[in-house]
C-alpha atoms as a PDB file:
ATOM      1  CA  UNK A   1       0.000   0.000   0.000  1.00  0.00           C
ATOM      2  CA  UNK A   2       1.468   3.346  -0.916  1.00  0.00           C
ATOM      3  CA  UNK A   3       1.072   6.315   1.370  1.00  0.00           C
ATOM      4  CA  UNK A   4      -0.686   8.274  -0.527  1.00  0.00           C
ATOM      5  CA  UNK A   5      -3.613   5.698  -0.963  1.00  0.00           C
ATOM      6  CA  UNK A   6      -5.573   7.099   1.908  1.00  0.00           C
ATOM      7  CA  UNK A   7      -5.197  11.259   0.604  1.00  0.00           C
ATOM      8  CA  UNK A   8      -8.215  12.501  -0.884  1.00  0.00           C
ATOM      9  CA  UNK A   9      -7.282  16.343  -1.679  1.00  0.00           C
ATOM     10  CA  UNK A  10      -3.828  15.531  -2.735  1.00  0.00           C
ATOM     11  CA  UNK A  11      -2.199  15.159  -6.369  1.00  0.00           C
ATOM     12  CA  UNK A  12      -5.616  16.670  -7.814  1.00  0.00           C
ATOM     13  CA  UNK A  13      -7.971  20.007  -7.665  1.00  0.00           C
ATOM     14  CA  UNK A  14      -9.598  19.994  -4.336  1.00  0.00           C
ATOM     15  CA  UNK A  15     -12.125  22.960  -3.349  1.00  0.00           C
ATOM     16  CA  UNK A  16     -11.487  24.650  -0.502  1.00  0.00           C
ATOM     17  CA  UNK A  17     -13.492  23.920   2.197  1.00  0.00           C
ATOM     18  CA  UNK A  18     -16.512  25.879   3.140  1.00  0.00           C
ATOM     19  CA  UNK A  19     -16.025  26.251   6.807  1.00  0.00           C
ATOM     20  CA  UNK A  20     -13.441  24.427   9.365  1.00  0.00           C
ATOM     21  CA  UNK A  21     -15.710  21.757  10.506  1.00  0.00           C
ATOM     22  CA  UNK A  22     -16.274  20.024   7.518  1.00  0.00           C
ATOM     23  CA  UNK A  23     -12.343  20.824   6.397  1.00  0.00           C
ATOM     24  CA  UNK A  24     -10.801  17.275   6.281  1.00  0.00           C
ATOM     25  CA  UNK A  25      -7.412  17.556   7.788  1.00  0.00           C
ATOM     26  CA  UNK A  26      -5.374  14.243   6.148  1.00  0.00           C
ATOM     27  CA  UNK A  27      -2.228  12.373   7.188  1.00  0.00           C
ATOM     28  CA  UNK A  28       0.514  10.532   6.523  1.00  0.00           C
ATOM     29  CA  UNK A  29       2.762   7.905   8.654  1.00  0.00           C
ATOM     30  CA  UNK A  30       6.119   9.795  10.176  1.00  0.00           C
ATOM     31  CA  UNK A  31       8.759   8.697   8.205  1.00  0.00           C
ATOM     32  CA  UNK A  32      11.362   9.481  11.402  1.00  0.00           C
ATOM     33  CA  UNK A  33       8.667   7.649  13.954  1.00  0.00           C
ATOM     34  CA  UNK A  34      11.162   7.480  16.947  1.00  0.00           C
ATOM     35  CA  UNK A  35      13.161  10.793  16.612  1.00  0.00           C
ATOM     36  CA  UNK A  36      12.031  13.715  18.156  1.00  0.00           C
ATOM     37  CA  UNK A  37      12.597  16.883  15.675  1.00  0.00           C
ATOM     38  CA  UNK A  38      10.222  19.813  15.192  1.00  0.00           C
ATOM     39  CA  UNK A  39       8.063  20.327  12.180  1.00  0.00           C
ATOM     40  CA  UNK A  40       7.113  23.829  11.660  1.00  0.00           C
ATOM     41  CA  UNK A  41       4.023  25.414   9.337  1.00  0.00           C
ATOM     42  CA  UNK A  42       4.248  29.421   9.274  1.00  0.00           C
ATOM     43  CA  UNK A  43       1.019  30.999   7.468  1.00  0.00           C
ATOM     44  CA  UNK A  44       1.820  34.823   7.561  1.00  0.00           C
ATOM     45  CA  UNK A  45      -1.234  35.497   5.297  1.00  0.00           C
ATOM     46  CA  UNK A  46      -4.308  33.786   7.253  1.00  0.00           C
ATOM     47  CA  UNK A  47      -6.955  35.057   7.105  1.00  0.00           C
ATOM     48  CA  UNK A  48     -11.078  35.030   8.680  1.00  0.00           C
ATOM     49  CA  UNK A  49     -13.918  37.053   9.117  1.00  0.00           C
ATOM     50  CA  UNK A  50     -14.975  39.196  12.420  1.00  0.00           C
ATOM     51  CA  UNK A  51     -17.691  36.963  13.458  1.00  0.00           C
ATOM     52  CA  UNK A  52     -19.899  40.633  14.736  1.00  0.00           C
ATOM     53  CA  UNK A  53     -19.151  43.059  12.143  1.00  0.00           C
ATOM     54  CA  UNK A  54     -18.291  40.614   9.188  1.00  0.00           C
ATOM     55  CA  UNK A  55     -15.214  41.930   7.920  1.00  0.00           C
ATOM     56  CA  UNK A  56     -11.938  40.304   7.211  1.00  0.00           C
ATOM     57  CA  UNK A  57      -9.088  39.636   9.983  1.00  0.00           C
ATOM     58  CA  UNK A  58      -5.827  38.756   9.276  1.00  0.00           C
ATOM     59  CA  UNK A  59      -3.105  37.108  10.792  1.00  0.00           C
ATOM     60  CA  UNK A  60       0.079  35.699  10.858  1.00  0.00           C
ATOM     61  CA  UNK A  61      -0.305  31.837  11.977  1.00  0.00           C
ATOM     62  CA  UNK A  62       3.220  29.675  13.154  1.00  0.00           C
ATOM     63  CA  UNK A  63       2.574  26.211  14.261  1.00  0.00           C
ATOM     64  CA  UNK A  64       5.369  24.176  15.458  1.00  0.00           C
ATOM     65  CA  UNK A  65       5.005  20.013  16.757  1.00  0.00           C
ATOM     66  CA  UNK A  66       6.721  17.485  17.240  1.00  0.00           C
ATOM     67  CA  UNK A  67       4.860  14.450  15.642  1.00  0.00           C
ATOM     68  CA  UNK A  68       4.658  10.664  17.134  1.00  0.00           C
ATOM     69  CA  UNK A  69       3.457   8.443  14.753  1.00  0.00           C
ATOM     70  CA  UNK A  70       1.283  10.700  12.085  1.00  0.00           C
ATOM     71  CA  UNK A  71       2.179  14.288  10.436  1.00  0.00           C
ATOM     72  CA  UNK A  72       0.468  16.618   8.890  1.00  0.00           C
ATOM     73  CA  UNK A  73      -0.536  16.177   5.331  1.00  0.00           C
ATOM     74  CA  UNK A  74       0.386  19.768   4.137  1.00  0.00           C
ATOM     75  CA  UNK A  75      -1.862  20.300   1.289  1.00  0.00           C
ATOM     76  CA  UNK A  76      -4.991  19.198   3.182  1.00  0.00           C
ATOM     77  CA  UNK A  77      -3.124  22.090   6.083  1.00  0.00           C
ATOM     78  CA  UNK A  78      -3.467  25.018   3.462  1.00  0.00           C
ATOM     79  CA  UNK A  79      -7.287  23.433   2.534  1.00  0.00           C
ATOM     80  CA  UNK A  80      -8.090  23.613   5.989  1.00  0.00           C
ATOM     81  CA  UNK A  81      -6.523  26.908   7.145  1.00  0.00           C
ATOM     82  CA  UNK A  82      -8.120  28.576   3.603  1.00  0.00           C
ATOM     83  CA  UNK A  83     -11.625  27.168   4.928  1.00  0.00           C
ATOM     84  CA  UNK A  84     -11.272  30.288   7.799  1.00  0.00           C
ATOM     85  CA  UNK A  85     -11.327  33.131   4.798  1.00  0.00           C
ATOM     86  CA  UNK A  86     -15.292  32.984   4.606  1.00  0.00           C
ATOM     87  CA  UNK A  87     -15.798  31.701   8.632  1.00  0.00           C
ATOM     88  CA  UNK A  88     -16.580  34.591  11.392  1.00  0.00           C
ATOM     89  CA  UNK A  89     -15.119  33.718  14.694  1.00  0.00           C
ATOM     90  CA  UNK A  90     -12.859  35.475  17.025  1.00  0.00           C
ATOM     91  CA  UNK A  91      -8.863  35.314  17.241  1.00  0.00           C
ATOM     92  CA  UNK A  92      -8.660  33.625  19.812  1.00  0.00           C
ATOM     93  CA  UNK A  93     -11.295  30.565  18.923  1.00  0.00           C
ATOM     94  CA  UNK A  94      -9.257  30.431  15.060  1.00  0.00           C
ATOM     95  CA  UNK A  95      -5.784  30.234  17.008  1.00  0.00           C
ATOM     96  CA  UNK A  96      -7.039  27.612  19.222  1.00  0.00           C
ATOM     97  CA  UNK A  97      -9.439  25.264  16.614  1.00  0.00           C
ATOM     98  CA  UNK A  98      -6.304  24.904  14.938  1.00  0.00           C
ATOM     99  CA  UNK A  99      -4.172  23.767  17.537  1.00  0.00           C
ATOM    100  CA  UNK A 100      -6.910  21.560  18.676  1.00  0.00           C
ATOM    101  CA  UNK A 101      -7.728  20.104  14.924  1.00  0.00           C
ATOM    102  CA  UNK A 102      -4.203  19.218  14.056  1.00  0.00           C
ATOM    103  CA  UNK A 103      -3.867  17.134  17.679  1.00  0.00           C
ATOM    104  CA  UNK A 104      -7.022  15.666  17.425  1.00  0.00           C
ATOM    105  CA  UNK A 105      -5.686  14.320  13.627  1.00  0.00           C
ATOM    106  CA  UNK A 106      -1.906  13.291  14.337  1.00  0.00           C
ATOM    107  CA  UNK A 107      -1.764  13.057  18.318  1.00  0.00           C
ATOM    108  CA  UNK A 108       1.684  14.944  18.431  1.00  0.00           C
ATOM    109  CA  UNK A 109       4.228  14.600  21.375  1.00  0.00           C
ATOM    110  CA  UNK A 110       4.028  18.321  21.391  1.00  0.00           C
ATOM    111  CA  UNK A 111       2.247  21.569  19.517  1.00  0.00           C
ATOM    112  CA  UNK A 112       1.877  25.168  19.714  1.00  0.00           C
ATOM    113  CA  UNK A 113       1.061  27.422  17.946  1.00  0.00           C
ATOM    114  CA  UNK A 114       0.907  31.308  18.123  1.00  0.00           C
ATOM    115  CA  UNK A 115      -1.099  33.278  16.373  1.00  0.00           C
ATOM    116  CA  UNK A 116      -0.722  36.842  15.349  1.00  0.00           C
ATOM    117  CA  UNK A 117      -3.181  38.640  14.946  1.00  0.00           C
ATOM    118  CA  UNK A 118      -3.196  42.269  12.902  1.00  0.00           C
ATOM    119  CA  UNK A 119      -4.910  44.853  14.754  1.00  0.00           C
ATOM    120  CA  UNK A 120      -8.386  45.677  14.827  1.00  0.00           C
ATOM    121  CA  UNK A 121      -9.901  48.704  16.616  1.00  0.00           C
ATOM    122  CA  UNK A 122      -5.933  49.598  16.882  1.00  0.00           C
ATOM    123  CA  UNK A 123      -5.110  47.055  18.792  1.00  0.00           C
ATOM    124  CA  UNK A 124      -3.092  43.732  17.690  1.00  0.00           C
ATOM    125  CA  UNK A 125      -4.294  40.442  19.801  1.00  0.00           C
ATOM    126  CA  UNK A 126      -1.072  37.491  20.258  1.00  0.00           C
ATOM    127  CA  UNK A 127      -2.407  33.969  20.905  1.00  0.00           C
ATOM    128  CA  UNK A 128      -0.361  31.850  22.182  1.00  0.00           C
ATOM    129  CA  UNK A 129      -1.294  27.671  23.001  1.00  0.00           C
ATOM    130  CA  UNK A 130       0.936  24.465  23.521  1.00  0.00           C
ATOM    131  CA  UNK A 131      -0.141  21.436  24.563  1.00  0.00           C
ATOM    132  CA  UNK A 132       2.712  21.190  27.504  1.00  0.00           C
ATOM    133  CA  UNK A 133       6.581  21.510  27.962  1.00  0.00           C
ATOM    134  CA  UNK A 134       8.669  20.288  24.615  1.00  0.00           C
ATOM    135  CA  UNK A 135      10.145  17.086  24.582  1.00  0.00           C
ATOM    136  CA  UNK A 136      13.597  17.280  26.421  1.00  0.00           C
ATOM    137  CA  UNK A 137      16.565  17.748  24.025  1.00  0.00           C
ATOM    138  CA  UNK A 138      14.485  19.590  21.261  1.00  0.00           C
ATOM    139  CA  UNK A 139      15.734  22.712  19.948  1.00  0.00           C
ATOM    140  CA  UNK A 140      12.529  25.256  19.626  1.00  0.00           C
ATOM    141  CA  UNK A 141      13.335  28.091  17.851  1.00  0.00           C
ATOM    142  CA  UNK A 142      11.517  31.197  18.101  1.00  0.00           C
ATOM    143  CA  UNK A 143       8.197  31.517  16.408  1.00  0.00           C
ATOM    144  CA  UNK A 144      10.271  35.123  14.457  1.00  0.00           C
ATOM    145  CA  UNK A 145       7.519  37.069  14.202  1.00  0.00           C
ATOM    146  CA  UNK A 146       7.854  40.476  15.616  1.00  0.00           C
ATOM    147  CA  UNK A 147       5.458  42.271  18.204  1.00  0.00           C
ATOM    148  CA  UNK A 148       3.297  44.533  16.153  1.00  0.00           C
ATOM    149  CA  UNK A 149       4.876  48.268  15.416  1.00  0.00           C
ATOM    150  CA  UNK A 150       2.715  50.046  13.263  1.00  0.00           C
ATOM    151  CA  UNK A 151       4.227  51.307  10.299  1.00  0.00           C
ATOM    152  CA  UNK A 152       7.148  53.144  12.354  1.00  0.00           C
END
């Protein structure tokens, strides 16, 4: 059986999703199952909708895990993360749906993720979530987004 058997939105079209909960996220088996090394996604155009006023948010999304025994499959990632441009909901429930969605589908050893968030109403909103302390031994780099100056 070949990896890819199982994927459904890769090596084709694929729509985007039309909100996250019916956004598939797929995966595949680790191919380094047993070594503990950090896998990092960095979306610095994500995007959503203000779920009161309707209008768009944006953000700049970093997710860093450390996967057991699945990892991410990334194009079914960039289907699911796109499935936020039409979906109103706060910064802090996107940050954290994430986070949550992508351990719910690979069961990591570790995950966080920080989200960015440009401001609105002048004022820029971090989110920050892990799932607990890194493994011991990893190297974690910083997320290398800086806090929000304004145009200055």
């Amino acid at each position: 059986m070949d990896i890819s058997d199982n994927l459904t939105q890769l090596g084709g079209q694929a729509p985007l999703p039309p909100s996250p909960d019916v956004a598939v996220l797929e995966t595949v088996p680790n191919p380094h199952a047993g070594t503990d090394y950090l896998i990092r996604f960095t979306c610095p155009e994500f995007t959503s909708l203000c779920p009161v006023t309707g209008q768009p948010d944006f953000a700049h999304i970093v997710i860093d895990y450390v996967a057991d025994e699945l990892i991410v499959e990334s194009k079914s990632l960039k289907l699911f993360l796109g499935s936020f441009r039409n979906h109103g909901s706060f910064h802090e429930d996107c940050t954290l749906t994430i986070g949550k969605r992508i351990v719910e589908a690979t069961s990591p050893k570790w995950l966080r993720i920080g989200g960015y968030w440009y401001p609105r109403g002048g004022i820029p909103i971090d989110v920050f979530w892990q799932t607990g302390a890194p493994p011991q031994g990893l190297w974690v780099p910083d997320q290398g987004v800086p806090t929000y100056r304004g145009r200055g």
